[in-house]
Each structure stands twice: as C-alpha cells, then as structure tokens.
Protein backbone atom coordinates (compact mmCIF):
# COMPACT_ATOMS: atom_id res chain seq x y z
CA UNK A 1 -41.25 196.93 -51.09
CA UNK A 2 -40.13 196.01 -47.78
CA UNK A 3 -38.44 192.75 -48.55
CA UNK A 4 -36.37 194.93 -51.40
CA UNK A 5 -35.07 197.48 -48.89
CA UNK A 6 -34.16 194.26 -46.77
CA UNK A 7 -32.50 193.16 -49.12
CA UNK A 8 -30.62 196.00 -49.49
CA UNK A 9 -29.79 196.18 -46.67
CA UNK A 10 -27.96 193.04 -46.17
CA UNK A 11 -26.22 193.31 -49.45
CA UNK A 12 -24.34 196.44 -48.26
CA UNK A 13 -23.56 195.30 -44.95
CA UNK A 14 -22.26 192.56 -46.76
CA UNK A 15 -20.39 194.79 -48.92
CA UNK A 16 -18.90 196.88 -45.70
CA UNK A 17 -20.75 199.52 -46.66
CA UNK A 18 -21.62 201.47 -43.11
CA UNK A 19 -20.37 204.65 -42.35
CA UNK A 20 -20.08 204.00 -38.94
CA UNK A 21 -17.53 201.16 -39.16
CA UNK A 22 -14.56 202.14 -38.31
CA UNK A 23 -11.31 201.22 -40.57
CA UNK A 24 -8.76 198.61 -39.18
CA UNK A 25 -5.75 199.47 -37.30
CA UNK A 26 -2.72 200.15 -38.93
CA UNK A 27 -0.54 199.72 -35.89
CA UNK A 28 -0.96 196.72 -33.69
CA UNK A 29 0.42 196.45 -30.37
CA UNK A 30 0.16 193.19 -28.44
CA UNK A 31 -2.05 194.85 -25.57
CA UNK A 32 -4.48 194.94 -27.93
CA UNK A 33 -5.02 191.06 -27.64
CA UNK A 34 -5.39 188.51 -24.47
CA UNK A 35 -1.99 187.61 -23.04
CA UNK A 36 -3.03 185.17 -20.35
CA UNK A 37 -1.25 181.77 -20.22
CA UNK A 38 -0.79 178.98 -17.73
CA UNK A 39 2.70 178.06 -19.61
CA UNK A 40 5.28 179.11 -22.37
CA UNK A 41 2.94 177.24 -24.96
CA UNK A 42 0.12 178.88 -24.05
CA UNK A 43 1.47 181.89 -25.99
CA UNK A 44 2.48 182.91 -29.77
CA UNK A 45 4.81 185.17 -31.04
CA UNK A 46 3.64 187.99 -32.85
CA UNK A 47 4.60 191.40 -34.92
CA UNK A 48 3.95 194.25 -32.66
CA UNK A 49 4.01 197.46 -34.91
CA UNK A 50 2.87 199.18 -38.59
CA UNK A 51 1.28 195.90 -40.43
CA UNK A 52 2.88 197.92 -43.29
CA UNK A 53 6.21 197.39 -42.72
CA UNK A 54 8.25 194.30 -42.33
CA UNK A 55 6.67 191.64 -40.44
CA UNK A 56 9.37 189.88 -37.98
CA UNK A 57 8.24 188.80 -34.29
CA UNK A 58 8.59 191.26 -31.47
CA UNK A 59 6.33 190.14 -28.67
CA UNK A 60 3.62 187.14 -27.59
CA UNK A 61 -0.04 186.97 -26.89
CA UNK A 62 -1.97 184.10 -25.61
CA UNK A 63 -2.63 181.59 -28.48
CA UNK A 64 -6.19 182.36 -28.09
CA UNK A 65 -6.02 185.41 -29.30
CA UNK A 66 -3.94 184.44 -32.52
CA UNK A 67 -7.15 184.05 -34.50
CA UNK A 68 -8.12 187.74 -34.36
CA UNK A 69 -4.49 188.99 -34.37
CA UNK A 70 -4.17 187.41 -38.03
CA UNK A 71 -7.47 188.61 -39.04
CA UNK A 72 -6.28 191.96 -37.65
CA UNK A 73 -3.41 192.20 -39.37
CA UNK A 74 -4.87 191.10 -43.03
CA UNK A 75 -7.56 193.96 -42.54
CA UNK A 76 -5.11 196.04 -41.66
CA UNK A 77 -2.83 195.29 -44.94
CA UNK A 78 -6.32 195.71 -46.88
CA UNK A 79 -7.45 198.66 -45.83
CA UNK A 80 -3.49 200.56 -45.47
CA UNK A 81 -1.26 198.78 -47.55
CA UNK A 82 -2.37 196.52 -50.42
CA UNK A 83 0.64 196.86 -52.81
CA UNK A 84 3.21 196.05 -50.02
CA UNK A 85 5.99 193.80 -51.10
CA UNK A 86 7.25 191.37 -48.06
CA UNK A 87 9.18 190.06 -50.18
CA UNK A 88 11.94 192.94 -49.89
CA UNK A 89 12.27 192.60 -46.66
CA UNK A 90 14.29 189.50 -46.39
CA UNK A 91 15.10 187.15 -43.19
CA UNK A 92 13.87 188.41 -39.37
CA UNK A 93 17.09 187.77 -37.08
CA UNK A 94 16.82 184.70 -35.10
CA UNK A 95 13.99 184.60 -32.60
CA UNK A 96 13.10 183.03 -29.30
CA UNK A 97 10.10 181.22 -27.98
CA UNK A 98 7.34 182.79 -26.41
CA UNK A 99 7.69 182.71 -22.55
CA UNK A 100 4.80 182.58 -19.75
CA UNK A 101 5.78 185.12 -16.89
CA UNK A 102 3.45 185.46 -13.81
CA UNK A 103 0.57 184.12 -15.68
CA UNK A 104 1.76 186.45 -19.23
CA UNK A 105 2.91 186.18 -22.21
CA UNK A 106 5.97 187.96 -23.09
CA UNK A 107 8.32 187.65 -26.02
C-alpha cells in the first residue's frame, strides 16, 4: 500500500497538481531577475511587461538570468494566455544593445 500512495504521489507532482503552488506571473518586470554585469555583454535584452501582449524588448538583465526569464515567460503564456496570436503584432521598432552601467544592466 505504501509504495501505491508513493506513487501517487509523484505522479501528481508530476502532473502540477499541488494546491499550494502558486500560478506564474503574468507580468514580468526585469527586477524580478539578476541584473549584475561586469560589461555590456554581460546582459540581454528582455520584454518587461504582460507576457500576453506583444513581446518587443524594453529593458536588460544579466545573461544569467535569461534561462529563467524564458522559462518565466512560457509559464506565464501557459497558464494566462494560450490562444495568443504574436503573429498580429508585427515588427518591434528598432532596438539597442543592452548596456552595463555601474555594474547593471540597463536597456
């Protein structure tokens, strides 16, 4: 019996199925992520804002934080907004590189 309830267990925390988790964020902002760079290519640019709306770059973390900003965002888009269309959103304007500012990342 116990090795059945184990294995219960693990298939629904497999499945996501806690009530304590929490759902992802809808709204990202770039505090949310390590900004800390030595120099300009330290850093990535990255969508600040609703993860449901168009995507177009608006400010920079540190790249080793990209990892779990694009995670981020795709759980976000999963859990808020599975039936968005990017592709009505068109170009982003022109953007400029990432910068390193007293030991920051800013866009």
């Amino acid at each position: 019996m116990d090795l059945l309830r184990g294995a219960t267990v693990l298939v629904l925390a497999a499945l996501g199925c806690s009530s304590d988790e929490e759902p992802p964020p809808r709204v990202l902002d770039a505090s949310m992520y390590a900004r800390d760079c030595a120099q300009p290519s330290d850093c990535v640019k990255i969508t600040a804002g609703d993860v449901c709306t168009c995507l177009c770059a608006n400010a920079a973390i540190g790249k080793a934080a990209e990892a779990q900003y694009d995670a981020d965002v795709q759980a976000g888009i999963a859990a808020h907004c599975p039936g968005w269309n990017y592709a009505t959103c068109g170009a982003c304007p022109p953007s400029t590189a990432p910068d390193c500012k007293q030991g920051s990342c800013v866009p």
